[in-house]
Protein backbone atom coordinates (compact mmCIF):
# COMPACT_ATOMS: atom_id res chain seq x y z
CA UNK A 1 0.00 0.00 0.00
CA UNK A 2 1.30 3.53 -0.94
CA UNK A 3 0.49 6.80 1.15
CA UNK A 4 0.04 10.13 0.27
CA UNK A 5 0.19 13.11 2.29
CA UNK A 6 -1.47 15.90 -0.21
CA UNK A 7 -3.14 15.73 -3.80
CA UNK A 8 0.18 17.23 -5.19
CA UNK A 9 2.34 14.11 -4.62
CA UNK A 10 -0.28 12.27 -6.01
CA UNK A 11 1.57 9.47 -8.50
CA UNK A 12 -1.14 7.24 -9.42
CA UNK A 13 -0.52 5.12 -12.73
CA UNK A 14 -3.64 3.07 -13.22
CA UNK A 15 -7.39 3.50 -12.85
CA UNK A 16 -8.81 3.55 -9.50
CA UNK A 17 -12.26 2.79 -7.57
CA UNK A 18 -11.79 5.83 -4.64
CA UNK A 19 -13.83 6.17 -1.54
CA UNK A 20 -13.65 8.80 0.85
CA UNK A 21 -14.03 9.53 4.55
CA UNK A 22 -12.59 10.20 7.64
CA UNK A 23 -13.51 6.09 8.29
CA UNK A 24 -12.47 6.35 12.49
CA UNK A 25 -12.70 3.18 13.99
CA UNK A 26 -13.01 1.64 10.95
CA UNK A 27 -16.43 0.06 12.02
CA UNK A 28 -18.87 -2.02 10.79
CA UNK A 29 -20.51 0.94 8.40
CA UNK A 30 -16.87 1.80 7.35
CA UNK A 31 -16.09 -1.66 6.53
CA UNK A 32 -19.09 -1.65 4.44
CA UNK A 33 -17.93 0.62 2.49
CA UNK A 34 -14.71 -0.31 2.50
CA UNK A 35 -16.00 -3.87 0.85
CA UNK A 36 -17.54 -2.10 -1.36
CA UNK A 37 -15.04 -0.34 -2.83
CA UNK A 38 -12.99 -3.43 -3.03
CA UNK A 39 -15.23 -5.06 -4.74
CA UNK A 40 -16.17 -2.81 -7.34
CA UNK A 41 -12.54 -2.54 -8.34
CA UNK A 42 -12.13 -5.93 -8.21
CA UNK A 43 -15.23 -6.37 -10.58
CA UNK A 44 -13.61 -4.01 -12.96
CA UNK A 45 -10.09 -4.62 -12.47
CA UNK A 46 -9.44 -1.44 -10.75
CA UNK A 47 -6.77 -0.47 -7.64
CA UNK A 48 -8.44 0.63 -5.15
CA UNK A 49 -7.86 4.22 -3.02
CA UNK A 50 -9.24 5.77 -0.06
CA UNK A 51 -9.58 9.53 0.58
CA UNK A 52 -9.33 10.19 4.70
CA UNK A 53 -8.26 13.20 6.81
CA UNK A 54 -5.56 14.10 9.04
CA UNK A 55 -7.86 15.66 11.63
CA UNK A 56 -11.22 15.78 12.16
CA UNK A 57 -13.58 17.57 10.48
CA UNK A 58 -14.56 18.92 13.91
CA UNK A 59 -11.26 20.08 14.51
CA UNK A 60 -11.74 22.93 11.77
CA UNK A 61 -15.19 23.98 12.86
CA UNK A 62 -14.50 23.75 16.68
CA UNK A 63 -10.68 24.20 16.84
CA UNK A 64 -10.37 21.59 19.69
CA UNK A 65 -8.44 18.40 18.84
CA UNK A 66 -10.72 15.80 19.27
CA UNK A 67 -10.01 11.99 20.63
CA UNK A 68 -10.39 9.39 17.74
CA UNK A 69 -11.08 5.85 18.13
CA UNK A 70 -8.12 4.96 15.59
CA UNK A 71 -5.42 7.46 15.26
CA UNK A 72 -3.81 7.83 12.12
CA UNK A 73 -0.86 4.86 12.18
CA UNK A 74 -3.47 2.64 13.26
CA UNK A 75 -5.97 3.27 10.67
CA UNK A 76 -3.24 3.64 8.23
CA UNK A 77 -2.02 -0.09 9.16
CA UNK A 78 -6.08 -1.45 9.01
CA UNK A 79 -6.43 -0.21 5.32
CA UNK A 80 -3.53 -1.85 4.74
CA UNK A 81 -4.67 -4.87 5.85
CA UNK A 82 -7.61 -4.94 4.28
CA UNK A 83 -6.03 -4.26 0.53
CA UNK A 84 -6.35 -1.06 0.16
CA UNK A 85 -3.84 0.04 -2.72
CA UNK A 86 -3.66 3.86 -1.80
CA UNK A 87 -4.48 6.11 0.55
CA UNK A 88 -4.48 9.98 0.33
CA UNK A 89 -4.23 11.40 3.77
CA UNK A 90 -4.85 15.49 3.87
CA UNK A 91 -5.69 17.68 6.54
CA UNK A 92 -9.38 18.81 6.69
CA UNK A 93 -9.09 22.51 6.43
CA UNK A 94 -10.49 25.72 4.60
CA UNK A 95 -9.29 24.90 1.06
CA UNK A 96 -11.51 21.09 1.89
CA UNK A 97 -14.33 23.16 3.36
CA UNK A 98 -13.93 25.90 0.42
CA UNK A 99 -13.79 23.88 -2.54
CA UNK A 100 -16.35 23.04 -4.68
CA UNK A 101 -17.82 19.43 -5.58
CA UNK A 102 -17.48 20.10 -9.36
CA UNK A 103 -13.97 20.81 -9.19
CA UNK A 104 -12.78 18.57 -6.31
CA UNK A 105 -14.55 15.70 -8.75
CA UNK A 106 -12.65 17.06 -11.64
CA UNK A 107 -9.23 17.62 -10.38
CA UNK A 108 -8.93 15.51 -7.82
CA UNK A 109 -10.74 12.08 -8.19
CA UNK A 110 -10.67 12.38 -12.05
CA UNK A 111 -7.03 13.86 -13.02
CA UNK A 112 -5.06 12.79 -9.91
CA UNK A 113 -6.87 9.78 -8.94
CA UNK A 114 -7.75 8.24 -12.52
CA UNK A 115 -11.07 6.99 -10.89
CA UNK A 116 -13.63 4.89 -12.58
CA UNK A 117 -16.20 4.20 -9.98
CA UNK A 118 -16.42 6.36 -6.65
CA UNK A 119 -18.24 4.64 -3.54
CA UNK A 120 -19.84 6.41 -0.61
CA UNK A 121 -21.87 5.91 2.47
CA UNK A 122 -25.96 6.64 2.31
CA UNK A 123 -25.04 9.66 4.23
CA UNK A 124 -21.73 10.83 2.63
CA UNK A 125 -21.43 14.35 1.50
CA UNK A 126 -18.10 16.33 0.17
CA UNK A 127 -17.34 19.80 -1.10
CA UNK A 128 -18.58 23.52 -0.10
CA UNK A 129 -21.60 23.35 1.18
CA UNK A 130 -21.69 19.73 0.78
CA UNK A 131 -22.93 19.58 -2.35
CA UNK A 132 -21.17 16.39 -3.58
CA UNK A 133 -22.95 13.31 -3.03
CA UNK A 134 -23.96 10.06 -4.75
CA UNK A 135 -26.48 11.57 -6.55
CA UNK A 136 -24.71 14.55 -7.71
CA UNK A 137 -21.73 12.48 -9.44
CA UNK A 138 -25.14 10.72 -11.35
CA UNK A 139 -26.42 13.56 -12.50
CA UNK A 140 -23.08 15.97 -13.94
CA UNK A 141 -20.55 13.00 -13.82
CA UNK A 142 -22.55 10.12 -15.50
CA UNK A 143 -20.18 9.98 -18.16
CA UNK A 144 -16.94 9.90 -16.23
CA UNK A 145 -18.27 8.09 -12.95
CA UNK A 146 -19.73 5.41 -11.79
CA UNK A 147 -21.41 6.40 -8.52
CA UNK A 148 -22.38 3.58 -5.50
CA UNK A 149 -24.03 4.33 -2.52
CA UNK A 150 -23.75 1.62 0.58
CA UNK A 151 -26.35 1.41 2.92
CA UNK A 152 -26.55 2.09 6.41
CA UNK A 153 -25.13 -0.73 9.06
CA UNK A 154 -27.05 -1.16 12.20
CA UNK A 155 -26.70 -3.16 15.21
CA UNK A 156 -29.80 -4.14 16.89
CA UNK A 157 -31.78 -1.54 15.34
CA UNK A 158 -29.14 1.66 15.88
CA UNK A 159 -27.06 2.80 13.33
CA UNK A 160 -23.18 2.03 13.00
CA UNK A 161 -21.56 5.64 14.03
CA UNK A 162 -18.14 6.55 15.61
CA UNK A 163 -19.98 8.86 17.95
CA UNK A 164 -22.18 5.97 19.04
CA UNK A 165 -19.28 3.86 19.66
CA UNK A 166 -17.47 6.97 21.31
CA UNK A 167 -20.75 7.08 23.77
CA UNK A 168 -20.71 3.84 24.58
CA UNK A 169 -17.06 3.70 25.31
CA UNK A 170 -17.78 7.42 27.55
CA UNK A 171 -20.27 4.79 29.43
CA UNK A 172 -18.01 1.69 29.75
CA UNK A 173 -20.42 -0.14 27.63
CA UNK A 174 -17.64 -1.95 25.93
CA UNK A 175 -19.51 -5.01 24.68
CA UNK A 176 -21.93 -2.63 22.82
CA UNK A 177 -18.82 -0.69 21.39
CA UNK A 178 -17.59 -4.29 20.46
CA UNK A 179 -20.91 -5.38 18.72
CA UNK A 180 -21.04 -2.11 16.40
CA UNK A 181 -16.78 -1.89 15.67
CA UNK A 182 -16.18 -5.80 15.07
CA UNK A 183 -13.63 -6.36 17.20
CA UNK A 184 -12.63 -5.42 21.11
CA UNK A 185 -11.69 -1.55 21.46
CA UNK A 186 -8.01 -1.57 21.70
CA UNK A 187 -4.80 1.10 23.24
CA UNK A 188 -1.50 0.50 22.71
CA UNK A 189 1.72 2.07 23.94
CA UNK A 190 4.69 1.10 25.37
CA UNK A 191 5.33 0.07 29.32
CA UNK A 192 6.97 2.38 30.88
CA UNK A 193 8.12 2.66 34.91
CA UNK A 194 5.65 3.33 37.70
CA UNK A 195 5.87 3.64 41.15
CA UNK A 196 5.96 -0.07 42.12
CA UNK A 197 2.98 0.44 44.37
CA UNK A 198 1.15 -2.56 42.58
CA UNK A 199 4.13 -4.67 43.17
CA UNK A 200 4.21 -3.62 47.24
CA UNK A 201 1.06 -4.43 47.80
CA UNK A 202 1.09 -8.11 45.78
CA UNK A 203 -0.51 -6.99 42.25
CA UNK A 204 2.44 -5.95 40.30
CA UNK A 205 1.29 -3.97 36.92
CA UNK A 206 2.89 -2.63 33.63
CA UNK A 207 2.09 1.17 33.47
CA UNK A 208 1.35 2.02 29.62
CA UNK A 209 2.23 5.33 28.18
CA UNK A 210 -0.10 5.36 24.62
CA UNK A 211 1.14 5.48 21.33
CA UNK A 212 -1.01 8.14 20.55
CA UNK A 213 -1.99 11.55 22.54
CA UNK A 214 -5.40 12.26 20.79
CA UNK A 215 -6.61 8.27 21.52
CA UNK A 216 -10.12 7.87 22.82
CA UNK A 217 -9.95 6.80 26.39
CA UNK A 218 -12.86 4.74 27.54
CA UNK A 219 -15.02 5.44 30.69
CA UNK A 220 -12.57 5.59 33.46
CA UNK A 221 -12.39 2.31 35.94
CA UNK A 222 -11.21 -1.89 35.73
CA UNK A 223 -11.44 -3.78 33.16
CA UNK A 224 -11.20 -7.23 32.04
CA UNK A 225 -9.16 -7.37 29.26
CA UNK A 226 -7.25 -9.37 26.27
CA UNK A 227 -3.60 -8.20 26.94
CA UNK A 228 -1.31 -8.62 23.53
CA UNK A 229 2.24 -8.59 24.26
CA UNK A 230 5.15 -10.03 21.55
CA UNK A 231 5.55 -13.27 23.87
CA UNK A 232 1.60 -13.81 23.30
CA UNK A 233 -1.78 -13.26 24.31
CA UNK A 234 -2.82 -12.96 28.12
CA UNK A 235 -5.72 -11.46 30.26
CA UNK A 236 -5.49 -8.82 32.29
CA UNK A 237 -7.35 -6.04 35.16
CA UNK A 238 -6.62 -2.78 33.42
CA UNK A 239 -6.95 0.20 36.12
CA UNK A 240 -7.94 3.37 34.00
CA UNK A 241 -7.71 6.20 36.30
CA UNK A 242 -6.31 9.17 38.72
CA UNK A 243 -4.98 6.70 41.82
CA UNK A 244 -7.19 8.26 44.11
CA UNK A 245 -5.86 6.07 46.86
CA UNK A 246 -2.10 5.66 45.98
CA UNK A 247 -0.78 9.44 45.20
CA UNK A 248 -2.14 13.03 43.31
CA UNK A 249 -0.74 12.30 40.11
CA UNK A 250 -2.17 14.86 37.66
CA UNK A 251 -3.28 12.72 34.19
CA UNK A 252 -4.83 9.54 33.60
CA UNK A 253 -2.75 6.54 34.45
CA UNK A 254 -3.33 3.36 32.51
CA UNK A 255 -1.87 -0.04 34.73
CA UNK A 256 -2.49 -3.90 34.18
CA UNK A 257 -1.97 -6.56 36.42
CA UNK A 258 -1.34 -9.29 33.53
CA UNK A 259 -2.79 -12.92 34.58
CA UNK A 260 0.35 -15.45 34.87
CA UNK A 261 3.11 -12.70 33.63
CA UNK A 262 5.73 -11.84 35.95
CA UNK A 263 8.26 -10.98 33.11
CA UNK A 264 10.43 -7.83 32.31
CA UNK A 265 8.00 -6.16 30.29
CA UNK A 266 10.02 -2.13 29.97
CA UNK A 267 10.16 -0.29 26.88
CA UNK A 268 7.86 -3.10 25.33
CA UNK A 269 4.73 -2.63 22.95
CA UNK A 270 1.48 -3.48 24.68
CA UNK A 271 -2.01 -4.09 23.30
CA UNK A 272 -5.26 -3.83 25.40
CA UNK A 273 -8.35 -5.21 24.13
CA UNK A 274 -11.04 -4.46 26.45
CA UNK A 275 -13.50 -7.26 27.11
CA UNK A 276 -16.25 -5.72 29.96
CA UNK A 277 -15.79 -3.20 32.31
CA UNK A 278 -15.91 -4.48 36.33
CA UNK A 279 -16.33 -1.08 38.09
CA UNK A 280 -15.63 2.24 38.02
CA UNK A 281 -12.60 3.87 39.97
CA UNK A 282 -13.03 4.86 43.94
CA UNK A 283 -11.39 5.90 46.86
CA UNK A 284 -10.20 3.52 49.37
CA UNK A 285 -8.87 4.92 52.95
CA UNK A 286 -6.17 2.19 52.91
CA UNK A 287 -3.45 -0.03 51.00
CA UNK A 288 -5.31 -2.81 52.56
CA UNK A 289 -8.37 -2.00 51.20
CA UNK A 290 -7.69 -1.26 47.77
CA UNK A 291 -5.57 -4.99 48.14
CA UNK A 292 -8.55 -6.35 49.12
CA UNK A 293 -10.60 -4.83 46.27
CA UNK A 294 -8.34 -6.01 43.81
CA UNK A 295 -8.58 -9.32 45.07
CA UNK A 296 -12.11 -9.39 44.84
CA UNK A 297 -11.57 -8.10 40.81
CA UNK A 298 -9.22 -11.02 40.10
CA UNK A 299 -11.89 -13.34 41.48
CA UNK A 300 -14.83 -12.05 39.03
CA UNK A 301 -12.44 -12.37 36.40
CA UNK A 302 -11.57 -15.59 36.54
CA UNK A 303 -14.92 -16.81 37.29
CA UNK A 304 -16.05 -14.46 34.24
CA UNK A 305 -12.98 -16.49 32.21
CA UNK A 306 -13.51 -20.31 33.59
């Protein structure tokens, strides 16, 4: 797969089927479209290229960075692994907002991107004002474009949306979040050095510092959860959370005590794949207590696991 960080780089040889989007998550509804763009170029022996952002669209309109489910590396690595031939990666700013369908088509997904067939969500929209849609390539791009629209995805009735996933995630639902992205909601980082506090007190933990600063944190509390580490797969409690009982820390620390690990684990990658929240984060007015606690958490999990 080749990357390309503006339209002026742009080398693309051979006709395309292009899709566009900021696709974060990569959820069911993108991978809908996704598939569909794959297989229309397949169908027509076509490469296939997808169209994302830098930054949110938000970002422009609100100028606050928002969290995304899938920062750009890891969405970058997904499209990969899915196919994808190309992806064109620009920032969502005023010439985006500013330019107009008609010559974003023309320029852009015509000139530069040599495409045959373009393929778009029910709800996708592009160009000032949003004027570009499915049904405006049919009507002043017939000749040049094939135009497919892919239906909505819902899960039990509610439609696939990163926002959806984002509020289920804000309210530890992770099982819903799971349902509607395909797959467990993952972080990754490296482990970095702590305090040894979990150690002390008989629960030793690798402390993760993430790979990305703008990654959506879930609902703050324990978790059980799938813990990926280059010697294999484990389970783990994840502690998301301020240590109310341990210290003041400012910032969110991230700690999991991994089930049957007592390795070296510093300056490694770690992957956390959260399987259901067990409770949110609280006080406790000892070391004893909060030993106890976690006790109690490693007992739910491995009845939850057996």
């Amino acid at each position: 797969m080749k990357c390309f960080y503006s339209f002026d780089t742009v080398s693309i040889d051979s006709p395309t089927a292009v899709t566009i989007g900021m696709f974060d998550g990569l959820h069911l509804g993108h991978l809908k479209v996704i598939q569909g763009c794959l297989t229309a170029a397949k169908e027509a022996n076509l490469k296939t290229c997808v169209i994302t952002f830098s930054n949110h669209p938000a970002d422009h309109f609100t100028g606050k960075r928002n969290e995304l489910l899938m920062p750009m590396q890891e969405k970058i690595a997904a499209l990969e692994g899915l196919g994808i031939d190309y992806v064109i990666i620009i920032p969502f700013d005023a010439y985006i907002v500013e330019l107009p369908a008609k010559m974003f088509i023309q320029e852009h997904l015509v000139h530069r991107l040599k495409a045959q067939k373009v393929i778009l969500g029910y709800d996708n929209h592009f160009g000032k004002n949003r004027e570009g849609s499915i049904s405006y390539i049919k009507e002043h791009f017939c000749d040049e474009l094939e135009a497919i629209s892919i239906d909505v995805a819902k899960v039990d009735e509610v439609i696939v949306s990163s926002s959806q996933i984002k509020k289920y995630l804000s309210e530890g639902e992770v099982i819903k979040a799971k349902a509607m992205l395909g797959h467990y909601f993952a972080i990754s980082g490296l482990v970095v050095h702590g305090n040894q506090n979990g150690r002390k007190i008989g629960f030793p933990t690798a402390n993760m510092s993430l790979n990305a600063d703008n990654k959506f944190i879930p609902q703050l509390g324990v978790y059980l959860c799938e813990v990926h580490l280059k010697e294999g797969s484990f389970y783990g409690l994840t502690n998301m959370g301020y240590r109310p009982t341990l210290n003041k820390d400012e910032g969110i620390h991230i700690e999991t005590h991994i089930l049957g690990y007592d390795g070296d684990l510093y300056g490694q990658g770690i992957e956390i794949r959260f399987m259901e929240k067990i409770r949110s984060e609280k006080r406790f007015d000892s070391f004893e207590e909060l030993k106890n606690q976690i006790a109690a958490d490693l007992a739910w999990a491995k009845l939850y696991l057996a």
